[in-house]
N, C-alpha and C. Protein backbone atom coordinates (compact mmCIF):
# COMPACT_ATOMS: atom_id res chain seq x y z
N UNK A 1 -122.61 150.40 -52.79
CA UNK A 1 -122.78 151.69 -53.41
C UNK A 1 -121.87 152.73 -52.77
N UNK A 2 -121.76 152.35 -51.34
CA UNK A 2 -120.72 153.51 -51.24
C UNK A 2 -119.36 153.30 -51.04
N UNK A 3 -118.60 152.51 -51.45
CA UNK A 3 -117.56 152.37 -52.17
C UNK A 3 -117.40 152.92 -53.84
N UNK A 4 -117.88 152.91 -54.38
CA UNK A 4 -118.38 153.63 -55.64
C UNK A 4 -118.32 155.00 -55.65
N UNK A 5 -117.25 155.70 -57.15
CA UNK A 5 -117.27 156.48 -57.18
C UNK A 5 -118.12 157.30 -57.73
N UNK A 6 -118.90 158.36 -57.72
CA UNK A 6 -119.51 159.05 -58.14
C UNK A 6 -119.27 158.99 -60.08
N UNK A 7 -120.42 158.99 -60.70
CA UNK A 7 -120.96 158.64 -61.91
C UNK A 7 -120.78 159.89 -62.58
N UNK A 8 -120.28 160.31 -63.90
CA UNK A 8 -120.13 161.59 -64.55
C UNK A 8 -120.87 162.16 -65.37
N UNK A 9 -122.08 160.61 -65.48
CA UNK A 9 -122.85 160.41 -66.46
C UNK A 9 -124.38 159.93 -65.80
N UNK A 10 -125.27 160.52 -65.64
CA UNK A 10 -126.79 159.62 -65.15
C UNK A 10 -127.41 159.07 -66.26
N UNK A 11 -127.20 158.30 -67.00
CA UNK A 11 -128.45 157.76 -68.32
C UNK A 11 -129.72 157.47 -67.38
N UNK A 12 -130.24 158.53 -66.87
CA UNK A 12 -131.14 157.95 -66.61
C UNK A 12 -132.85 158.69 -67.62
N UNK A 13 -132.13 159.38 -68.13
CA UNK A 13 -133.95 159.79 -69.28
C UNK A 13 -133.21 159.61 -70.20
N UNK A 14 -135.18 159.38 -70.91
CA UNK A 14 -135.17 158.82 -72.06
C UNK A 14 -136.06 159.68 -72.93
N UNK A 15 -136.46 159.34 -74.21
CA UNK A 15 -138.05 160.40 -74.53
C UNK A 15 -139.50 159.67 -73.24
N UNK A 16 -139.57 158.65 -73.09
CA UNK A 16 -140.70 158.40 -72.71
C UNK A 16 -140.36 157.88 -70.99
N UNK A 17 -139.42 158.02 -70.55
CA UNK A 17 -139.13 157.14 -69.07
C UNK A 17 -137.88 158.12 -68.32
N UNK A 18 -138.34 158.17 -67.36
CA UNK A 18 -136.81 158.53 -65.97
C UNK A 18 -136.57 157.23 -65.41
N UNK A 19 -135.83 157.08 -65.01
CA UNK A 19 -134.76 156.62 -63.50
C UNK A 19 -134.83 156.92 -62.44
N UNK A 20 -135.84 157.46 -61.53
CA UNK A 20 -135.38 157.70 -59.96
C UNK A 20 -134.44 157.01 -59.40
N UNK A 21 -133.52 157.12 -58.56
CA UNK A 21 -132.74 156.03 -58.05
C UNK A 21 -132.07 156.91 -56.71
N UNK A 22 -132.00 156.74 -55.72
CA UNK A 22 -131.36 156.77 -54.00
C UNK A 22 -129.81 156.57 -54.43
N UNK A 23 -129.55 157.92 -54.09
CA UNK A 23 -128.19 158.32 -54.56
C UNK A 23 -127.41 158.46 -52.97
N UNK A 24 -128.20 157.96 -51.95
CA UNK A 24 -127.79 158.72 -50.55
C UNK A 24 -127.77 157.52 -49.35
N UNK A 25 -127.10 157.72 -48.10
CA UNK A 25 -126.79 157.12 -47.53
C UNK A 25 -127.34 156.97 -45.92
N UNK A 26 -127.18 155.54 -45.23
CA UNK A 26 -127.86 155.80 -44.20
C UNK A 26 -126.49 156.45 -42.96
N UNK A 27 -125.73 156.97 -43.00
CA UNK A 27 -124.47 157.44 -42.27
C UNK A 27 -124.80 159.00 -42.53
N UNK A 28 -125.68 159.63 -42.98
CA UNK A 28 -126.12 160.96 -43.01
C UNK A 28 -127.49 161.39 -43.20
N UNK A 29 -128.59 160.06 -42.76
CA UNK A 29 -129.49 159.97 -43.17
C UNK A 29 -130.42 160.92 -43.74
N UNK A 30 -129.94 161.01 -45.04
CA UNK A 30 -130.44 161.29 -46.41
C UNK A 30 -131.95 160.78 -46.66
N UNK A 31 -132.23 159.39 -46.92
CA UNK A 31 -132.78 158.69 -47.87
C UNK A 31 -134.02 159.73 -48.04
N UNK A 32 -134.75 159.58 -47.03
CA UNK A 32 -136.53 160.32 -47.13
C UNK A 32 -136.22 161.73 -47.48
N UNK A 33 -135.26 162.01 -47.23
CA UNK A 33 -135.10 162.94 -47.67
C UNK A 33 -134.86 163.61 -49.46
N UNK A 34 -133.71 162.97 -49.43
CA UNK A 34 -133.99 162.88 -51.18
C UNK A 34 -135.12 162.32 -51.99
N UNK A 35 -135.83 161.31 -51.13
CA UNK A 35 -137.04 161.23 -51.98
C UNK A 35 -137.96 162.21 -52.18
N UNK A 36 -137.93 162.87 -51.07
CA UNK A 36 -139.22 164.29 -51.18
C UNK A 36 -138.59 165.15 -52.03
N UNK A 37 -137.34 165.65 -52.03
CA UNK A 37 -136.64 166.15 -53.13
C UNK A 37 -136.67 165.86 -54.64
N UNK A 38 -136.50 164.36 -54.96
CA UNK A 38 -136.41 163.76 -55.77
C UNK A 38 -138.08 164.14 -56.15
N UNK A 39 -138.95 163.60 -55.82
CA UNK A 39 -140.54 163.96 -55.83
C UNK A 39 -141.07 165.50 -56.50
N UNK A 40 -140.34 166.08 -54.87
CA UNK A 40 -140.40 167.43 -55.44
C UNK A 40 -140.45 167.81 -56.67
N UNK A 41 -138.90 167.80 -57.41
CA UNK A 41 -138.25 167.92 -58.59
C UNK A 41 -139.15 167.49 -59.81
N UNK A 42 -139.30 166.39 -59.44
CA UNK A 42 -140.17 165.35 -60.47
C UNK A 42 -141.00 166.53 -61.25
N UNK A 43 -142.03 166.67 -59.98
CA UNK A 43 -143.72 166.93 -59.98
C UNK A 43 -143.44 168.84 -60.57
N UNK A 44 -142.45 169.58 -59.69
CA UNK A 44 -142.00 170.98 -60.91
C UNK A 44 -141.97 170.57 -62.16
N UNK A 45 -140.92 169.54 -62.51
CA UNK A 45 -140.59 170.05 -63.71
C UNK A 45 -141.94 169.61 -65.04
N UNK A 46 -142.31 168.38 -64.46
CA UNK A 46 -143.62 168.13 -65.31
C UNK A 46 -144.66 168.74 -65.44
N UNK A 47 -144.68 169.37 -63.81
CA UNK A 47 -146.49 170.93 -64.03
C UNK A 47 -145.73 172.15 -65.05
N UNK A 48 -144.57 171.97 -65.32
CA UNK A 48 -144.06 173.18 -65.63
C UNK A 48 -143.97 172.99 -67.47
N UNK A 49 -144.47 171.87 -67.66
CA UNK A 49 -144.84 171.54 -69.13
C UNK A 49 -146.02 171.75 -69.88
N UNK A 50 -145.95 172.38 -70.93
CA UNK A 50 -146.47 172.95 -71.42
C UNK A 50 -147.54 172.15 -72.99
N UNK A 51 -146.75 171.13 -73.35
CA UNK A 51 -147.53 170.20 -74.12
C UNK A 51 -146.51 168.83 -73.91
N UNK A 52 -147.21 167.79 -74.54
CA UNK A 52 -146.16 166.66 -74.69
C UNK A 52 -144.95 166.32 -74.89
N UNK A 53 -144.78 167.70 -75.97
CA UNK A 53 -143.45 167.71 -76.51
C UNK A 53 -142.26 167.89 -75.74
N UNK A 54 -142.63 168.51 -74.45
CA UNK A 54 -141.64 169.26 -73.77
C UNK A 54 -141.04 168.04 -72.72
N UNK A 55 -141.60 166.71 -73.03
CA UNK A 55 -141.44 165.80 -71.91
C UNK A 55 -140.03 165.67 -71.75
N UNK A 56 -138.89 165.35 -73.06
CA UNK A 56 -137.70 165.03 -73.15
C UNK A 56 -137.26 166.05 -72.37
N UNK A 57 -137.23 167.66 -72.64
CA UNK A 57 -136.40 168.66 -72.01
C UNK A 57 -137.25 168.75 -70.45
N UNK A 58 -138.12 168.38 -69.47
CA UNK A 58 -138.85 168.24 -68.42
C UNK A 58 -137.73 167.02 -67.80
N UNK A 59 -137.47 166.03 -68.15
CA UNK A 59 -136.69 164.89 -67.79
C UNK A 59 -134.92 165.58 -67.79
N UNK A 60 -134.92 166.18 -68.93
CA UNK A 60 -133.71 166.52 -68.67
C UNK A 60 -133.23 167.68 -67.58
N UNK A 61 -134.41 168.73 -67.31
CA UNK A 61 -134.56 169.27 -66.56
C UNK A 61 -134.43 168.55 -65.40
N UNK A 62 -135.01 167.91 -64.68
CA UNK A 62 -134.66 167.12 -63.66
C UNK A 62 -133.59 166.60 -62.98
N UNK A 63 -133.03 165.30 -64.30
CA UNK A 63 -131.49 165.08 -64.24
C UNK A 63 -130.42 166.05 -63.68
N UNK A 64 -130.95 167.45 -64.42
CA UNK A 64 -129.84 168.42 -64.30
C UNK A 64 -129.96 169.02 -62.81
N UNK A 65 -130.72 169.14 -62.69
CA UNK A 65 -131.33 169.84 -61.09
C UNK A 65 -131.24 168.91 -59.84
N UNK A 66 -131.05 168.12 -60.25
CA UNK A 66 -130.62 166.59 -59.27
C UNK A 66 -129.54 166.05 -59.19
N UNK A 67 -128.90 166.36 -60.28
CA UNK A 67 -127.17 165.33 -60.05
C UNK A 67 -126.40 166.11 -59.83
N UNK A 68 -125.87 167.58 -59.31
CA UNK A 68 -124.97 167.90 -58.48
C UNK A 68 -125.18 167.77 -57.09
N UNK A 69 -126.62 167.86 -56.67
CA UNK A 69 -126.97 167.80 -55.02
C UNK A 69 -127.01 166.19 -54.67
N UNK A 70 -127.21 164.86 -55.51
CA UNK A 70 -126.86 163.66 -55.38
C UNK A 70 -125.03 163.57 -55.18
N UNK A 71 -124.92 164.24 -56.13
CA UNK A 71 -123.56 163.78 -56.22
C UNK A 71 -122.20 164.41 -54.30
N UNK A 72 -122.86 165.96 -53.90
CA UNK A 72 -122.81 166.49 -53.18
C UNK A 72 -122.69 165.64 -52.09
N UNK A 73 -123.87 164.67 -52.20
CA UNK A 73 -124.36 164.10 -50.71
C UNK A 73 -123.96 163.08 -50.92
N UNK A 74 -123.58 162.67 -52.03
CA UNK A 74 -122.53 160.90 -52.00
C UNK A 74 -121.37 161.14 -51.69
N UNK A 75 -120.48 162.49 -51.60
CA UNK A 75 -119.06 162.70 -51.54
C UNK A 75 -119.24 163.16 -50.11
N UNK A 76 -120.21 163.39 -49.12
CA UNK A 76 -120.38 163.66 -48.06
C UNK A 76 -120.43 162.73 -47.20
N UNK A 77 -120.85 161.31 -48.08
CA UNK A 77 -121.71 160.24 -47.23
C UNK A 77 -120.21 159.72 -46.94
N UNK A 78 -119.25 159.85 -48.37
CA UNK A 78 -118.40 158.95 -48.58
C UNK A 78 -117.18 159.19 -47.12
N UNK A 79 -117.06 160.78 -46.85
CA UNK A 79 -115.89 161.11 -45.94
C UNK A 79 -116.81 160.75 -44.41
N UNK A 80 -118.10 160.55 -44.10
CA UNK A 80 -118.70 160.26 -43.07
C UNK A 80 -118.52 158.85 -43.06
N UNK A 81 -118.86 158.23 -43.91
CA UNK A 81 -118.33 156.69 -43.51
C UNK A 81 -117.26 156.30 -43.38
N UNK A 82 -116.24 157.01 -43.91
CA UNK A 82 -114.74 157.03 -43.47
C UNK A 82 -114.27 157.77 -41.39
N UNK A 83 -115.32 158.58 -41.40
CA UNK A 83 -115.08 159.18 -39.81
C UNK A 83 -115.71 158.02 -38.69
N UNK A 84 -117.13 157.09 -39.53
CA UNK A 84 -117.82 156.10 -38.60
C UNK A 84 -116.89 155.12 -38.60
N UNK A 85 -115.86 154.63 -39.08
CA UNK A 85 -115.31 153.71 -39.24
C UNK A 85 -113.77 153.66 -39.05
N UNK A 86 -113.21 154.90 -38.77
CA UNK A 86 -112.29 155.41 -38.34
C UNK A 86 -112.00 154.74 -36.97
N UNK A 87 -110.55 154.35 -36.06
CA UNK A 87 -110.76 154.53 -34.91
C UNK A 87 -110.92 156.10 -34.32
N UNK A 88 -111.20 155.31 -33.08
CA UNK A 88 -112.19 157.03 -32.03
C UNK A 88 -110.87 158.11 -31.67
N UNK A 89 -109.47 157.35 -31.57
CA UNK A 89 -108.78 158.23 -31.49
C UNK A 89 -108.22 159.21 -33.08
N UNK A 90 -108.59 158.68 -34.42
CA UNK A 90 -108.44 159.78 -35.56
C UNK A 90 -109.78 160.17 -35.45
N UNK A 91 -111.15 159.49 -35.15
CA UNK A 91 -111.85 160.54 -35.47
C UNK A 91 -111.87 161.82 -34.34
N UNK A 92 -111.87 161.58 -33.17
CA UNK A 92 -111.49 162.96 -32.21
C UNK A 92 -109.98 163.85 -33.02
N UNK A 93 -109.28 163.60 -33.24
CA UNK A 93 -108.06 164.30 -33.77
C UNK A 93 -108.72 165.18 -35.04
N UNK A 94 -109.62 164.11 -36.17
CA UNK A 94 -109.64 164.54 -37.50
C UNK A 94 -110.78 166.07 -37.23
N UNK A 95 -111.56 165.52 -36.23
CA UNK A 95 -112.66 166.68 -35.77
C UNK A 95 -111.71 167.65 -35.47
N UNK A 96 -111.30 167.58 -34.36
CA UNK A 96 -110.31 168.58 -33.54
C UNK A 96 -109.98 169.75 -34.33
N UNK A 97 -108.88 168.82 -35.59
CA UNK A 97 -108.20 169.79 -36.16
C UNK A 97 -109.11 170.44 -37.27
N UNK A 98 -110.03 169.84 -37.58
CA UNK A 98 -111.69 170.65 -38.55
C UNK A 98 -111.71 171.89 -37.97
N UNK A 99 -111.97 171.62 -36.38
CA UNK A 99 -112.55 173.05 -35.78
C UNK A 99 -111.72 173.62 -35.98
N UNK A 100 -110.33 174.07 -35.17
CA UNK A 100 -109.23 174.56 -35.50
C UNK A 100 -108.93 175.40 -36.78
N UNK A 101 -109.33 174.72 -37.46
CA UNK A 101 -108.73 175.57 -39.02
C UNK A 101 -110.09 175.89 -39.21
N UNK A 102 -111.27 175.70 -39.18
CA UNK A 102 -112.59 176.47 -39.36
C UNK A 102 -112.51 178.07 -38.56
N UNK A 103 -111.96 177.83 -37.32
CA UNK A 103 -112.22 178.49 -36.44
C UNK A 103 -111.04 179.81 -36.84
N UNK A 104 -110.02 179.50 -37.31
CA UNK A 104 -109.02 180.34 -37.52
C UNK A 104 -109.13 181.24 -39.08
N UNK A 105 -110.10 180.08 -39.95
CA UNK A 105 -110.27 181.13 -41.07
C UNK A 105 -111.78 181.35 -40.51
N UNK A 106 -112.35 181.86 -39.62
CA UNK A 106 -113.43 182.01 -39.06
C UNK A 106 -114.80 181.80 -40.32
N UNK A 107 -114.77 180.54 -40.24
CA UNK A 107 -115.78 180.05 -40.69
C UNK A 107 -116.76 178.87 -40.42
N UNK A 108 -117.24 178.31 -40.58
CA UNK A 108 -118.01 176.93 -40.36
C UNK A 108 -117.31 175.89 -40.23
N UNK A 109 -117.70 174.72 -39.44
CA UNK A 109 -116.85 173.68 -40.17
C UNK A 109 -117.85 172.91 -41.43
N UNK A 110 -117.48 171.58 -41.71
CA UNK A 110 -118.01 171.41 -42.28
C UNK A 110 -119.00 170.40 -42.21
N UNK A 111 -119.26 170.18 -40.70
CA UNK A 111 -120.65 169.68 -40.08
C UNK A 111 -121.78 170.93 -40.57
N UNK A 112 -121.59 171.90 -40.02
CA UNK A 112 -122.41 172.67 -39.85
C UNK A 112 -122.94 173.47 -41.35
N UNK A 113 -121.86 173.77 -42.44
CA UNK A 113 -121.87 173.87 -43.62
C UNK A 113 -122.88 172.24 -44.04
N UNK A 114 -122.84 171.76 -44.29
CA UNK A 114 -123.40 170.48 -44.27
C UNK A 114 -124.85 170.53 -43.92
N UNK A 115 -125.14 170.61 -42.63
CA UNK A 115 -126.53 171.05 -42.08
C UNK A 115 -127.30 172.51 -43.09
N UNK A 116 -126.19 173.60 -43.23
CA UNK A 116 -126.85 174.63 -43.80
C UNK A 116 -127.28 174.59 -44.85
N UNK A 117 -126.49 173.64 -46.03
CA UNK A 117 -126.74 173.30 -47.62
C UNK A 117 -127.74 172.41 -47.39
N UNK A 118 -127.84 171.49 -46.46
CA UNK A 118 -129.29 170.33 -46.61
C UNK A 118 -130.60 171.21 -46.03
N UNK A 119 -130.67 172.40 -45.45
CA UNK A 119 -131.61 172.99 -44.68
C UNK A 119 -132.13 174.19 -45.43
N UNK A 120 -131.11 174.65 -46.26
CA UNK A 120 -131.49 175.89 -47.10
C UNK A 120 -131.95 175.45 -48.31
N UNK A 121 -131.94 174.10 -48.79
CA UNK A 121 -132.02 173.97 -49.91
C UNK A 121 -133.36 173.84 -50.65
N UNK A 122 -133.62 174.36 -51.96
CA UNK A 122 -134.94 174.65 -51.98
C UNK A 122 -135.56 173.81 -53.57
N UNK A 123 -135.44 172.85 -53.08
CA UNK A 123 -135.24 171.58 -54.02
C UNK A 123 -136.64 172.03 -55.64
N UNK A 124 -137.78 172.45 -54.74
CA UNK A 124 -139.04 173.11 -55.78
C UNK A 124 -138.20 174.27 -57.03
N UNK A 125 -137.77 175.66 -56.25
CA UNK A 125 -136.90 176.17 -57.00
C UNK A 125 -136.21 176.09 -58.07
N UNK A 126 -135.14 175.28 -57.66
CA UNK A 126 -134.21 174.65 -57.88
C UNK A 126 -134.29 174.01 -59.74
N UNK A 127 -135.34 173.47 -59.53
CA UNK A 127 -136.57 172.18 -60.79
C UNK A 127 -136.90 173.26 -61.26
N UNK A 128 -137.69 174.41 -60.63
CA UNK A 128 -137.99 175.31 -61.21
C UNK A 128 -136.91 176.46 -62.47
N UNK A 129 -135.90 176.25 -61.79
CA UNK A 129 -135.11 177.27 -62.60
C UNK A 129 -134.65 176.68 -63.82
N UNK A 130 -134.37 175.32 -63.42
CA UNK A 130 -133.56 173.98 -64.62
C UNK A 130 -134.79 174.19 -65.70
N UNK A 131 -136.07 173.91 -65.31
CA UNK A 131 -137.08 173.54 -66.53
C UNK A 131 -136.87 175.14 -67.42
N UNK A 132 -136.75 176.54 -66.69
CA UNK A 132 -136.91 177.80 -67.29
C UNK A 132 -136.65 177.61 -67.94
N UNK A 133 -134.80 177.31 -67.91
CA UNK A 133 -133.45 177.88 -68.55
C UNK A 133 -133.33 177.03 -69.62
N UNK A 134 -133.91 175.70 -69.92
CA UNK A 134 -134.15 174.47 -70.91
C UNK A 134 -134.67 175.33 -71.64
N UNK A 135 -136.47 175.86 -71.22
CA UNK A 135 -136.99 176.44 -72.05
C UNK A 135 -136.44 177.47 -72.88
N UNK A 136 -135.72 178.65 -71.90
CA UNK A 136 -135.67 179.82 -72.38
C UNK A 136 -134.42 179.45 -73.75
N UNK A 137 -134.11 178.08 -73.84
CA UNK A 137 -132.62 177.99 -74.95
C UNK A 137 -133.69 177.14 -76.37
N UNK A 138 -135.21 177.41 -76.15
CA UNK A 138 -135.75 176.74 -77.53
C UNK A 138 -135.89 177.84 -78.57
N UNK A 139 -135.64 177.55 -79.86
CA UNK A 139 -135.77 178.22 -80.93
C UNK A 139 -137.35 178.82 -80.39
N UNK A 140 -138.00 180.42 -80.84
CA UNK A 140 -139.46 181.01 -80.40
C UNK A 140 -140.53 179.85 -81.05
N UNK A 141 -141.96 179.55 -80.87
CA UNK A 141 -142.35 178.83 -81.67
C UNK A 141 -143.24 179.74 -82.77
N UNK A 142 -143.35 179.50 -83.70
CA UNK A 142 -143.98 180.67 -84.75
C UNK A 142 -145.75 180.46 -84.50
């Protein structure tokens, strides 16, 4: 899986079924983590339904609220397994020069950017806003 490039497409809902699936890696250990996320997400967007009908746009809600932060953390996993597997003399160099140019456009690197997007992130929210904005695009109901 992580040789694999990131997917442009999730088929993963349907009218009556999702896909959960571990989009994440043990070189940034992710996994439990995206599951409580993944969970999270789930359990918003379905309390946030309103009759049966709404199941398709609840699923799609999800999908949507989930596959840029999967995709995020697979293109993260992907340059970390490239640094674990690196010899020790590019990965000290490749760090080195991270800080360096972090430090000169005085900003983060991108360890720490990394830590801040997995720590701030507010995965409930998040489900929360996707299911709104589904809603708020349905014809009124009479």
């Amino acid at each position: 899986m992580l040789a694999m490039p990131c997917r442009k497409s999730y088929p993963i809902t349907s009218s009556k079924r999702t896909f959960l699936k571990c989009g994440c890696s043990p070189y940034l250990a992710q996994g439990v983590a995206q599951a409580v996320e993944d969970a999270t997400s789930i359990t918003i967007v379905l309390s946030l339904m309103q009759d049966k009908q709404e199941l398709s746009m609840a699923l799609q809600a999800y999908e949507a609220c989930r596959k840029g932060r999967v995709i995020a953390i697979q293109a993260a996993t992907a340059e970390a397994r490239q640094i674990a597997f690196s010899e020790k003399n590019d990965v000290e160099e490749a760090r080195d020069e991270e800080k360096e140019i972090a430090a000169e456009a005085q900003r983060s690197g991108k360890v720490v950017q990394m830590m801040r997007s997995t720590w701030a992130y507010d995965a409930a929210e998040v489900a929360r806003s996707a299911m709104l904005e589904r809603r708020s695009t349905l014809p009124a109901k009479l």
